[in-house]
C-alpha atoms as a PDB file:
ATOM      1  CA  UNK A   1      -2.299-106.714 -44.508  1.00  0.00           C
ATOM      2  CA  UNK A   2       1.125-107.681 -46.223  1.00  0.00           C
ATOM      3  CA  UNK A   3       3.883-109.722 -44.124  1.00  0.00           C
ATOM      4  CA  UNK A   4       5.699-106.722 -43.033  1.00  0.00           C
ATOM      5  CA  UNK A   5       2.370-105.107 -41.519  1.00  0.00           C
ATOM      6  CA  UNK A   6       0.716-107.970 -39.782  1.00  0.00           C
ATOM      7  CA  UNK A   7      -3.156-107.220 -39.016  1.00  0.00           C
ATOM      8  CA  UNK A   8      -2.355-106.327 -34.884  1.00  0.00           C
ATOM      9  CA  UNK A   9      -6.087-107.942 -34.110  1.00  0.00           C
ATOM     10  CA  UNK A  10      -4.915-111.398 -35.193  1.00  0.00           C
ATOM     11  CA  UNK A  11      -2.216-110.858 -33.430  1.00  0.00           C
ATOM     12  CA  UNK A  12      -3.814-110.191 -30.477  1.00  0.00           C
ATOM     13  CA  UNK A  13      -5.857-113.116 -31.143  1.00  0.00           C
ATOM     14  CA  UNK A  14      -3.393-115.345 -31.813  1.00  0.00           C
ATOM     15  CA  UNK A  15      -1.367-114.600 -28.630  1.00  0.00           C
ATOM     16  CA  UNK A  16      -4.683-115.264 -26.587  1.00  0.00           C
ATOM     17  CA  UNK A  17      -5.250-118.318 -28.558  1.00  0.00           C
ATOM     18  CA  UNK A  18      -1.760-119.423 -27.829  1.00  0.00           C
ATOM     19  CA  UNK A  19      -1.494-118.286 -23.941  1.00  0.00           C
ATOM     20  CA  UNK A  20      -5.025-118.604 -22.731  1.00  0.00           C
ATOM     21  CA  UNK A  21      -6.991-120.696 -25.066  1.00  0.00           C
ATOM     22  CA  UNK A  22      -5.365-123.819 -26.106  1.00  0.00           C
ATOM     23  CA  UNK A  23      -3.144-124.786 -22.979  1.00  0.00           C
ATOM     24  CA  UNK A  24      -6.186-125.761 -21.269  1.00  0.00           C
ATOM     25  CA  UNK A  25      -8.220-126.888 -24.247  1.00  0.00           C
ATOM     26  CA  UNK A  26     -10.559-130.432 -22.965  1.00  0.00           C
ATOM     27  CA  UNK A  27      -8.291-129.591 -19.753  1.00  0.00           C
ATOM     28  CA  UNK A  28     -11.082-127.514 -17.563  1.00  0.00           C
ATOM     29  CA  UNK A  29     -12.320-128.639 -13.961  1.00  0.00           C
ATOM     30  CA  UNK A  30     -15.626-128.536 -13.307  1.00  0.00           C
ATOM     31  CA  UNK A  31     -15.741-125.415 -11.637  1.00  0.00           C
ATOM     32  CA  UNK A  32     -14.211-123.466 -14.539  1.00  0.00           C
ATOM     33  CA  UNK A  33     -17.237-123.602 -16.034  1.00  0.00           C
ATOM     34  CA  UNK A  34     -20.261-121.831 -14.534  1.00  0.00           C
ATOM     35  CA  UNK A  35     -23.429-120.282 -15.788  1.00  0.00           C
ATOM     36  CA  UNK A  36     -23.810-116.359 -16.232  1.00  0.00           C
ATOM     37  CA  UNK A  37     -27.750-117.049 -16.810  1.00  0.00           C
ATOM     38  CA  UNK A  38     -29.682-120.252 -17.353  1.00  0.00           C
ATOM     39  CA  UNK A  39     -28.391-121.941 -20.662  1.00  0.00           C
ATOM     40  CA  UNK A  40     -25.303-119.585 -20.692  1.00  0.00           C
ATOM     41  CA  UNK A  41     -22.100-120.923 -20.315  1.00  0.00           C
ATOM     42  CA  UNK A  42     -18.929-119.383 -19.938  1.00  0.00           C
ATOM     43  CA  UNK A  43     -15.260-121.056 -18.442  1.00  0.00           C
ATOM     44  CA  UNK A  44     -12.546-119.251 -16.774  1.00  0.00           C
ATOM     45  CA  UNK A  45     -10.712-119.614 -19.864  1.00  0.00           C
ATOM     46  CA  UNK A  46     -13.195-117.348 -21.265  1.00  0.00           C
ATOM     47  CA  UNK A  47     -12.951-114.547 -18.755  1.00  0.00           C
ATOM     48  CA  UNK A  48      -9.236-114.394 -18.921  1.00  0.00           C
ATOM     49  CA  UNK A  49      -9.528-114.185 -22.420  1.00  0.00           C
ATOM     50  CA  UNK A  50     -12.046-111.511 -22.377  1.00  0.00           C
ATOM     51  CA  UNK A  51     -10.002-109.804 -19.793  1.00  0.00           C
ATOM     52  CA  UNK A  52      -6.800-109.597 -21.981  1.00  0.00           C
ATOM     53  CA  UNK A  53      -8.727-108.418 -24.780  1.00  0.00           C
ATOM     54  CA  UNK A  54     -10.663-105.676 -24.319  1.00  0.00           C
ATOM     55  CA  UNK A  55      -7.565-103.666 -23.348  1.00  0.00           C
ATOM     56  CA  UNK A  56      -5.611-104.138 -25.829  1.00  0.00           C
ATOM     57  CA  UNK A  57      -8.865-104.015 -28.674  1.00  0.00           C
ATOM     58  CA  UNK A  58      -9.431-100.273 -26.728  1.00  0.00           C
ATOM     59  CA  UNK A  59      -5.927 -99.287 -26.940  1.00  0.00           C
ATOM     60  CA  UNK A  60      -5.735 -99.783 -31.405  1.00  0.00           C
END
């Protein structure tokens, strides 16, 4: 993709990155994090992510 065309899947990753994702970097209580299944992990941070995403990665 050229600079006047930017790739809009880094761009959605980017804005989760910068919203979601690094503002609570090493910041997460100990109930953000949970297991789905034994030795799965997921954090909040990861749901909200998730939840942004597949919207907008269904709407390209």
């Amino acid at each position: 993709m050229s600079a006047t065309h930017p790739d809009p899947v880094a761009e959605l990753l980017r804005h989760a990155a910068t919203t979601y994702i690094a503002p609570r970097f090493r910041r997460l209580a100990d109930d953000d994090v949970m297991q789905k299944a034994p030795g799965e992990w997921v954090t909040t941070v990861d749901r909200e992510v998730e939840a942004f995403l597949t919207p907008e990665l269904r709407a390209l």
